[in-house]
N, C-alpha and C. Protein backbone atom coordinates (compact mmCIF):
# COMPACT_ATOMS: atom_id res chain seq x y z
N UNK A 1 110.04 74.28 123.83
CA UNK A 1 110.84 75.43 123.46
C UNK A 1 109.91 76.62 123.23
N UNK A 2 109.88 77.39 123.67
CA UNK A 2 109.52 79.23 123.69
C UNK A 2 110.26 79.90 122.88
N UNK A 3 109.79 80.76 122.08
CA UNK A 3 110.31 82.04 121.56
C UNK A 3 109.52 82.50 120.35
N UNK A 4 110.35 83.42 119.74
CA UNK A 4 109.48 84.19 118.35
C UNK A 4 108.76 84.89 119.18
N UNK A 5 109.27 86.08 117.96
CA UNK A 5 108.00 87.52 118.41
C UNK A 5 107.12 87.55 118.15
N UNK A 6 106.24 86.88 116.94
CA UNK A 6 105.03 86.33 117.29
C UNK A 6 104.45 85.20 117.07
N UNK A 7 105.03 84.59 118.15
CA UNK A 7 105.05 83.16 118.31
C UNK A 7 103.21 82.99 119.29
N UNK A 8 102.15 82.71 118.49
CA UNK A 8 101.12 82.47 118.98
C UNK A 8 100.80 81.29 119.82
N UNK A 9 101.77 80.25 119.75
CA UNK A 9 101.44 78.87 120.49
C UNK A 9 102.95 78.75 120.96
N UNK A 10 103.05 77.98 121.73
CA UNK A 10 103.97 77.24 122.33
C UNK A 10 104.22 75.74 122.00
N UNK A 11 105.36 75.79 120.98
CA UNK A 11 105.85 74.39 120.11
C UNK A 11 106.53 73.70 120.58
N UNK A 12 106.38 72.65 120.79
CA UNK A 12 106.83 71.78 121.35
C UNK A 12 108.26 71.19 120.15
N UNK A 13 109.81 71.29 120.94
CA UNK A 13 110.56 70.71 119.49
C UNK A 13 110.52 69.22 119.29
N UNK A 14 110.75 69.28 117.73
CA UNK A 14 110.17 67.31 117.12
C UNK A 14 111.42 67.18 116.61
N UNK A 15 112.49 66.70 116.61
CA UNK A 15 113.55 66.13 116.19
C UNK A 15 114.27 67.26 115.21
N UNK A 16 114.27 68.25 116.62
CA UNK A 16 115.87 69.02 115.79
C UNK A 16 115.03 70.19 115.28
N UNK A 17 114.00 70.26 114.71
CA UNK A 17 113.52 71.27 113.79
C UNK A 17 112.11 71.44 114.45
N UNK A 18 111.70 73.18 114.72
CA UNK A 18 110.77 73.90 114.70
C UNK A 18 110.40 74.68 114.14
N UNK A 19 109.06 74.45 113.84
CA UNK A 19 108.31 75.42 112.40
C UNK A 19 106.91 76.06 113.52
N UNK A 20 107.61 77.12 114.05
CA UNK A 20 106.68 78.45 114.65
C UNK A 20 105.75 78.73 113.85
N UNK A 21 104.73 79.34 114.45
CA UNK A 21 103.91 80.31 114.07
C UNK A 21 104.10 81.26 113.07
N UNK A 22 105.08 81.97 113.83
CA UNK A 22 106.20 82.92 113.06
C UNK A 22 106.67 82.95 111.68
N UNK A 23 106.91 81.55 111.47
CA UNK A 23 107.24 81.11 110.21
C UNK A 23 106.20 81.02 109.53
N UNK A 24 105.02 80.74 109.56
CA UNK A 24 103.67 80.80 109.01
C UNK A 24 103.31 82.02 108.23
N UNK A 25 103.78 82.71 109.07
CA UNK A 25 103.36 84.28 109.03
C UNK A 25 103.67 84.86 108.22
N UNK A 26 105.36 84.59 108.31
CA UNK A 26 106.32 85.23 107.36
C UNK A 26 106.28 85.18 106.20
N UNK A 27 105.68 83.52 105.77
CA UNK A 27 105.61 82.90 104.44
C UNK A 27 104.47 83.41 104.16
N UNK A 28 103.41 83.05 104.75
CA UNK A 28 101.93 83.75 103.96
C UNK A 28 102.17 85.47 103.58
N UNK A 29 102.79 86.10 104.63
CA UNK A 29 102.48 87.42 104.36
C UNK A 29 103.36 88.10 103.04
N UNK A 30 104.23 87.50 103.31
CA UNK A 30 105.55 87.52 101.82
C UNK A 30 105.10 87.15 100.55
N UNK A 31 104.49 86.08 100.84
CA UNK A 31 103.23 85.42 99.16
C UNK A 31 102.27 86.90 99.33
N UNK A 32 101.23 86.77 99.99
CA UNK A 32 100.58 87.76 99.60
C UNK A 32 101.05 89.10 99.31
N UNK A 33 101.85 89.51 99.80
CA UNK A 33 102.63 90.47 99.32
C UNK A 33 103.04 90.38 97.57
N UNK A 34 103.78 89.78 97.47
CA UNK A 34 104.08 89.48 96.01
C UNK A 34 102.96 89.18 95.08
N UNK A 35 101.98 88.74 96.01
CA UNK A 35 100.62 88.68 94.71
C UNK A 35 100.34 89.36 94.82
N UNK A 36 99.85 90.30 95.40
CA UNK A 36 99.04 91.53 95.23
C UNK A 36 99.69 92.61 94.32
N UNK A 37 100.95 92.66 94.73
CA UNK A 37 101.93 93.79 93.89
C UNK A 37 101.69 93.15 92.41
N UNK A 38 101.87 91.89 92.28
CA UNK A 38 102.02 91.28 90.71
C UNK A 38 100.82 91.46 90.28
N UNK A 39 99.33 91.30 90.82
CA UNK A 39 98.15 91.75 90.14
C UNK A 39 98.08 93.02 90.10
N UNK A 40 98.36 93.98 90.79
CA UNK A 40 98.25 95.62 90.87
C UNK A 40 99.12 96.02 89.44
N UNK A 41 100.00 95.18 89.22
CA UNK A 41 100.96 95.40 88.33
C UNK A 41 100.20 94.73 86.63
N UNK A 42 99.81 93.70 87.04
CA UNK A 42 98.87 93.38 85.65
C UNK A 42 97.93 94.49 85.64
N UNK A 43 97.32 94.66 86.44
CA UNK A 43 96.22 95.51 86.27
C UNK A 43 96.20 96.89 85.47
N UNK A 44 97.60 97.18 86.08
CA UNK A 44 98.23 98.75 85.22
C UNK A 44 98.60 98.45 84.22
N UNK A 45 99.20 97.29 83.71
CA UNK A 45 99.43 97.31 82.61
C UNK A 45 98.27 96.98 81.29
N UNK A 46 97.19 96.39 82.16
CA UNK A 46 96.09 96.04 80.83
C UNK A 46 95.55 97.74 81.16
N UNK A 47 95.44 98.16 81.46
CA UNK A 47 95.06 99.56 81.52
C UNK A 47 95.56 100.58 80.57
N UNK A 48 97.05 100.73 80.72
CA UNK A 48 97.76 101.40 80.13
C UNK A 48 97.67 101.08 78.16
N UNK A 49 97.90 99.47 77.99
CA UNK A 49 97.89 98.83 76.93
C UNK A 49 96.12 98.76 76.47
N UNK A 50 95.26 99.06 77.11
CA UNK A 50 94.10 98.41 76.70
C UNK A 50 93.59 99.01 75.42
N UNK A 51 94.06 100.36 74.84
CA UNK A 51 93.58 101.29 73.85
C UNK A 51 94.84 101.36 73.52
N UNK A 52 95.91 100.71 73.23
CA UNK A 52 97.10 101.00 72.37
C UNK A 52 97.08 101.05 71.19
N UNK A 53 98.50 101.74 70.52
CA UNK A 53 98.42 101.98 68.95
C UNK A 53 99.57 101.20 68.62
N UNK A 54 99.17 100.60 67.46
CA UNK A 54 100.23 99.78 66.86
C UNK A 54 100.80 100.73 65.86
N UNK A 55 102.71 101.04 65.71
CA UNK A 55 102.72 101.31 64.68
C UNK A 55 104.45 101.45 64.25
N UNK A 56 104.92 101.85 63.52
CA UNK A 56 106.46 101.31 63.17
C UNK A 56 107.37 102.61 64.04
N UNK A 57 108.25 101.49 65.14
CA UNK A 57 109.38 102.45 65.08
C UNK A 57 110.93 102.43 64.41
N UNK A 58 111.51 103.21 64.96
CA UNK A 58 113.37 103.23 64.37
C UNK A 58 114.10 103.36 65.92
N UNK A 59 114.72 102.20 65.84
CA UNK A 59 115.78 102.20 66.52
C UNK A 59 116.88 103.05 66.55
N UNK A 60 116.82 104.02 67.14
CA UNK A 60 118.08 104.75 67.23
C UNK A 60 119.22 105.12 68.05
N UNK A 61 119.36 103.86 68.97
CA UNK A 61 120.41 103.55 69.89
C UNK A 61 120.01 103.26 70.72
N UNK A 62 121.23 102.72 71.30
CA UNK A 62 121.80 101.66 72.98
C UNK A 62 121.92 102.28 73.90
N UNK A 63 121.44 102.42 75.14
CA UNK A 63 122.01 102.33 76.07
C UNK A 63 123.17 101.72 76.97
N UNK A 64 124.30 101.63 77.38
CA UNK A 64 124.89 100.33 78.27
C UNK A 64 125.24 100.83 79.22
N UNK A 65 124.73 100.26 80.45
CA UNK A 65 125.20 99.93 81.80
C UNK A 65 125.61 98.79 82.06
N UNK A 66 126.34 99.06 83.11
CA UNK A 66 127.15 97.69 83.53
C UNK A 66 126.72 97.60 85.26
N UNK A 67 125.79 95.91 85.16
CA UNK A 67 125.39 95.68 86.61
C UNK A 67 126.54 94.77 86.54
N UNK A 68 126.62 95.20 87.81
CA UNK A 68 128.16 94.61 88.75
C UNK A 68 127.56 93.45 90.00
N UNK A 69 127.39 92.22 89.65
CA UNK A 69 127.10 91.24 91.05
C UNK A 69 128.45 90.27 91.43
N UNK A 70 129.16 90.92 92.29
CA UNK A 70 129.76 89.75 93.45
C UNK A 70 131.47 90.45 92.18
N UNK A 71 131.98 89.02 91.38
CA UNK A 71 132.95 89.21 90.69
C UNK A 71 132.66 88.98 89.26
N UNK A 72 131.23 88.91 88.83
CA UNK A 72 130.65 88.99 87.84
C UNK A 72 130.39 90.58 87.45
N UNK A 73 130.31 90.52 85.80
CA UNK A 73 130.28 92.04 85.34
C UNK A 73 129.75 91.42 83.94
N UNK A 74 127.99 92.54 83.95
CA UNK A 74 127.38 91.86 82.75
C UNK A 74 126.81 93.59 82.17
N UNK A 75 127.57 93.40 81.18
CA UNK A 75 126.73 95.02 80.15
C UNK A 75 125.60 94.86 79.70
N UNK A 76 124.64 95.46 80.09
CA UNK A 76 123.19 95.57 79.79
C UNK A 76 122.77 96.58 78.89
N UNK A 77 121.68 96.58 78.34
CA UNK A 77 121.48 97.41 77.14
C UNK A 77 120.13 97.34 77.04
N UNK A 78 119.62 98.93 77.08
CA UNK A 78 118.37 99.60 76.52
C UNK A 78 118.35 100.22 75.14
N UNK A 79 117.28 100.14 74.44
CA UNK A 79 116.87 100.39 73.26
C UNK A 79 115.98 101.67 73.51
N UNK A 80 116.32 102.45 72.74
CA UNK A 80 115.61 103.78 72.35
C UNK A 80 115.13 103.51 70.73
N UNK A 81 114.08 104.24 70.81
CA UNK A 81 113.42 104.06 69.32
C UNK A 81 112.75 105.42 69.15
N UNK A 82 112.19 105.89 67.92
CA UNK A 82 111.80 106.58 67.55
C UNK A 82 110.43 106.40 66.94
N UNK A 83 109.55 107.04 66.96
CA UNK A 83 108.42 107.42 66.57
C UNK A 83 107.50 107.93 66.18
N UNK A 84 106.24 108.09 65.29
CA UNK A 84 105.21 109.23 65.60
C UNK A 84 103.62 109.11 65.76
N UNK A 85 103.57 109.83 66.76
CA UNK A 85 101.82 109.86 66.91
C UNK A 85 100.83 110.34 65.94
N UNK A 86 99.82 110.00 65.49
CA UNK A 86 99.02 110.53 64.74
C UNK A 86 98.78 112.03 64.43
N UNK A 87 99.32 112.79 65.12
CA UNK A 87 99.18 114.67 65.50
C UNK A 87 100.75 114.47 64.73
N UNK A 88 101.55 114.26 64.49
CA UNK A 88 102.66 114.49 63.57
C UNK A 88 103.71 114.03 64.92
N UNK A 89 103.29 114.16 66.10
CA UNK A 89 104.64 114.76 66.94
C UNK A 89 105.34 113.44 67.13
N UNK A 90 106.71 113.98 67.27
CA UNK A 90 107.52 112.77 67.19
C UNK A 90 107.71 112.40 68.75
N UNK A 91 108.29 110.86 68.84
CA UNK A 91 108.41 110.65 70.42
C UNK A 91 109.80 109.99 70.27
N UNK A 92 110.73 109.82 71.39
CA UNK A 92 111.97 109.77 71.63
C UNK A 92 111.87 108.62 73.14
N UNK A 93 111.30 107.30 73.12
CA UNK A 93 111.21 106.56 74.09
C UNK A 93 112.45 105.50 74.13
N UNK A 94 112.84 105.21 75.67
CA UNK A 94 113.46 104.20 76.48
C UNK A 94 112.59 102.81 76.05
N UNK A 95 113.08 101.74 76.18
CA UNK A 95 112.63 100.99 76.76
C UNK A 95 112.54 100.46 77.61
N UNK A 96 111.21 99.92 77.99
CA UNK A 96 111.11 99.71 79.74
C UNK A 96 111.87 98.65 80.31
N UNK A 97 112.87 97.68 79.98
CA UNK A 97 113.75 97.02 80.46
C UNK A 97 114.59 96.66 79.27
N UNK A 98 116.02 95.93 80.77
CA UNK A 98 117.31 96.25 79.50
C UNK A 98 117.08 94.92 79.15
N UNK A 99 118.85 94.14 78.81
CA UNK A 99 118.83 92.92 77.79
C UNK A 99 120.28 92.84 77.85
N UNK A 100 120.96 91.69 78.02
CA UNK A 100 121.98 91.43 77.94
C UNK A 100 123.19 91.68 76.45
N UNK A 101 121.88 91.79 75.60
CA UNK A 101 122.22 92.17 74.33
C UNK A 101 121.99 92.73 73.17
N UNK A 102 122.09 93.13 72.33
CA UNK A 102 120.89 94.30 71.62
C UNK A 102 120.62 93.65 70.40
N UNK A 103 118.90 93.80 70.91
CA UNK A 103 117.90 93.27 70.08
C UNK A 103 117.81 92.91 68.77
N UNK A 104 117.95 94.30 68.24
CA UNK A 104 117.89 94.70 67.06
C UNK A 104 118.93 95.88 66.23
N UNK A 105 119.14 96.09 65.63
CA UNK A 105 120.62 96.76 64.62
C UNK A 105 119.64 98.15 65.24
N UNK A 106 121.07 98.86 64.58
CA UNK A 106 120.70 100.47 64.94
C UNK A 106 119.94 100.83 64.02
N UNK A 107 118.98 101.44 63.38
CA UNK A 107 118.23 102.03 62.38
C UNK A 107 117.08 100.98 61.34
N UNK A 108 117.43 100.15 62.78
CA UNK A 108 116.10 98.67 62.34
C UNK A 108 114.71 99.47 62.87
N UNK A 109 113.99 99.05 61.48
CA UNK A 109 112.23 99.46 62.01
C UNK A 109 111.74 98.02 62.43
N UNK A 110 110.90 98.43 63.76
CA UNK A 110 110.65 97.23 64.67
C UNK A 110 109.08 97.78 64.70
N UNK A 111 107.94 96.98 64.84
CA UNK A 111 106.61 97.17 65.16
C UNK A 111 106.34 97.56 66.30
N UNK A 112 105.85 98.87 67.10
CA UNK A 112 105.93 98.48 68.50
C UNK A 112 104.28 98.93 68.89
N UNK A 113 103.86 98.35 70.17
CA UNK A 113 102.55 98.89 70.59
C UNK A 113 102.56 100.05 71.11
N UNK A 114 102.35 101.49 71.41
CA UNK A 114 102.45 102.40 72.28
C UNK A 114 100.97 102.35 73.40
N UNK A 115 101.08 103.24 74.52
CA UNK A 115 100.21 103.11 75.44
C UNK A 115 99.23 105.03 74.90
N UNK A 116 98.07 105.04 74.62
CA UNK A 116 97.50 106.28 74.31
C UNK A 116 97.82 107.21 75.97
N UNK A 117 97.92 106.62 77.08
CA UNK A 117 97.48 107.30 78.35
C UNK A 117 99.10 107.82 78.09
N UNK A 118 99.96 106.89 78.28
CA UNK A 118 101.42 107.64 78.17
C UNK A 118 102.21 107.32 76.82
N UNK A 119 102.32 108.62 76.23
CA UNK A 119 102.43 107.88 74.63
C UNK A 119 104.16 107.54 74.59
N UNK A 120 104.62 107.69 75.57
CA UNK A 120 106.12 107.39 75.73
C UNK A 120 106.81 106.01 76.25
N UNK A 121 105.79 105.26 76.52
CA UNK A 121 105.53 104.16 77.21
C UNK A 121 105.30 102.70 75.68
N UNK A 122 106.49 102.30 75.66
CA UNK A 122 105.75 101.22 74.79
C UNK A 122 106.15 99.77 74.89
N UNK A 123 105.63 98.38 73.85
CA UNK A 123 106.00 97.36 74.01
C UNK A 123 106.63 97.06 72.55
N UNK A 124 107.28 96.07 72.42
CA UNK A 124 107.71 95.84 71.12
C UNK A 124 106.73 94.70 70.65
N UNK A 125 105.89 94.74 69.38
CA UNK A 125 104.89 93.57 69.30
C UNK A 125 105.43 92.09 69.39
N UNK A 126 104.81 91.30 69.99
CA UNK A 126 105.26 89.82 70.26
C UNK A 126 106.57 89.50 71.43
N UNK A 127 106.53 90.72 71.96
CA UNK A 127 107.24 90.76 73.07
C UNK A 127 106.78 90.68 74.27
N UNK A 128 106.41 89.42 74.91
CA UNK A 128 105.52 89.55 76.19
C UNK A 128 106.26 89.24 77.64
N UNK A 129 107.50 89.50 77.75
CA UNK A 129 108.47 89.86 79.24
C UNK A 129 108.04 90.33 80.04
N UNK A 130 107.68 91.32 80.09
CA UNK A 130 106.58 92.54 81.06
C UNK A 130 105.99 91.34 81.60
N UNK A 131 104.77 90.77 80.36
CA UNK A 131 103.84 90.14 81.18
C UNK A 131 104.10 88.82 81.80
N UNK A 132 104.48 88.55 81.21
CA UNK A 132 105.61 86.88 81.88
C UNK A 132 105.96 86.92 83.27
N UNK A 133 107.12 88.60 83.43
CA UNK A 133 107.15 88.92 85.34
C UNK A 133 106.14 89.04 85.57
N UNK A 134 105.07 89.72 85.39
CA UNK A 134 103.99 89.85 86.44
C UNK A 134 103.47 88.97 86.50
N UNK A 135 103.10 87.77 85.46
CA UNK A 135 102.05 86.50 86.13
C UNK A 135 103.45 85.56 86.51
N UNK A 136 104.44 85.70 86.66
CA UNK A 136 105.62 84.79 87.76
C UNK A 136 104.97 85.52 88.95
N UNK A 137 105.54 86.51 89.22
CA UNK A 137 105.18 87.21 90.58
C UNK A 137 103.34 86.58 91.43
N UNK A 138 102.70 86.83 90.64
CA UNK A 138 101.66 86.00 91.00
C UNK A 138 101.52 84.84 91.33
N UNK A 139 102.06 83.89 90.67
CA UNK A 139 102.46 82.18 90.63
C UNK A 139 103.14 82.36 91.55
N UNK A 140 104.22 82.77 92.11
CA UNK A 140 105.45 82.93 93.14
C UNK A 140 104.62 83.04 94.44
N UNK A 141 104.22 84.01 94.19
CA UNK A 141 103.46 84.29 95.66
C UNK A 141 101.86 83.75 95.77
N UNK A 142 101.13 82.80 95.00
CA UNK A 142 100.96 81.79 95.21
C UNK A 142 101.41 80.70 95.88
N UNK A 143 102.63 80.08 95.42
CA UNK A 143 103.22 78.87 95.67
C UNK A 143 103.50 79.46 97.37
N UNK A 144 103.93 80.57 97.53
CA UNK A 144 104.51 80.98 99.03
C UNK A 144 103.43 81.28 100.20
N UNK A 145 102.29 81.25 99.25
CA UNK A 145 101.47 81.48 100.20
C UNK A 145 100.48 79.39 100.44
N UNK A 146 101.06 79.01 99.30
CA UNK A 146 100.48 77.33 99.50
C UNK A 146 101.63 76.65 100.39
N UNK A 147 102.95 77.20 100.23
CA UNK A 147 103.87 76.70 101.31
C UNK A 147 103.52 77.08 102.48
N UNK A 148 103.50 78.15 102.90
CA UNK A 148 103.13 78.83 104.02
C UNK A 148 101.73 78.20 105.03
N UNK A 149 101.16 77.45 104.29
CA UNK A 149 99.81 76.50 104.71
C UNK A 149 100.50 74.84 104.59
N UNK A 150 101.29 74.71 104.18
CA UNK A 150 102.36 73.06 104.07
C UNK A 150 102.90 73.37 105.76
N UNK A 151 103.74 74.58 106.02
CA UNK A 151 104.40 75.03 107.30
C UNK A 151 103.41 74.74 108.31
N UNK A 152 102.31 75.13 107.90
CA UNK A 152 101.12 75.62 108.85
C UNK A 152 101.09 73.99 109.77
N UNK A 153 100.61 73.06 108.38
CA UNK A 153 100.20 71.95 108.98
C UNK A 153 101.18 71.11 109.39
N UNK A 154 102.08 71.19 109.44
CA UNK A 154 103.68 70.38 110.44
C UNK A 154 103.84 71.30 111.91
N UNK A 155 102.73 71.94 111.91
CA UNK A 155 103.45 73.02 113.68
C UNK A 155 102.68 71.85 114.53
């Protein structure tokens, strides 16, 4: 059997199922893809965090959006908090992802880390989500790029 656009060899079919070149390709390049983005992505973030300030904020409201998948409908919710930098000035930050549910009460003081490079940018202490996706994304595209060499050796 012939085909694939970049089908480098000519595979012979083994009972029903062919694993091209193509397919090799797809899988390695898709892993590496995802790892690289997920380390580029650690990388900015120990950067950003590496000189952070620890220090108390106030919650001062929710966000809610509603993501809509298929016939499912789930209200999501961002936290805004309040703050201040050492120069007096106050900051008025998002948080960088939502939550199915809200965290913490309205006018709860929560510990949070801020980033000095963007002082609008922060984490909540003992909150490590951020970093959790990015070393999945890594592991992920790992595993896709160790599948992608499993594919390799059945052509």
């Amino acid at each position: 059997m012939y085909g694939g656009f970049f089908a480098f060899s000519l595979v012979p079919e083994k009972k029903g199922m062919v694993i091209k070149m193509n397919d090799f390709l797809i899988m390695f390049f898709m892993g590496l893809s995802v790892l690289i983005i997920g380390l580029l992505l650690l990388k900015r973030e120990a950067k950003l965090f590496n000189d952070s300030v620890i220090t108390t904020a106030k919650v001062n409201t929710y966000y809610d959006y509603t993501n809509r998948d298929d016939n499912d409908v789930v209200i999501m919710y961002t936290m805004e908090v309040e703050y201040s930098l050492p120069n007096g000035t106050l900051i008025h930050a998002r948080e960088q992802s939502g939550s199915n549910r809200k965290k913490y009460p309205v006018g709860a003081e929560i510990k949070i880390s801020y980033s000095t490079l963007k002082t609008d940018l922060f984490i909540v202490c003992g909150d490590h989500s951020r970093k959790a996706i990015m070393v999945g994304m890594v592991v992920v595209g790992l595993i896709l790029m160790a599948l992608s060499g499993y594919a390799r050796s059945n052509i």
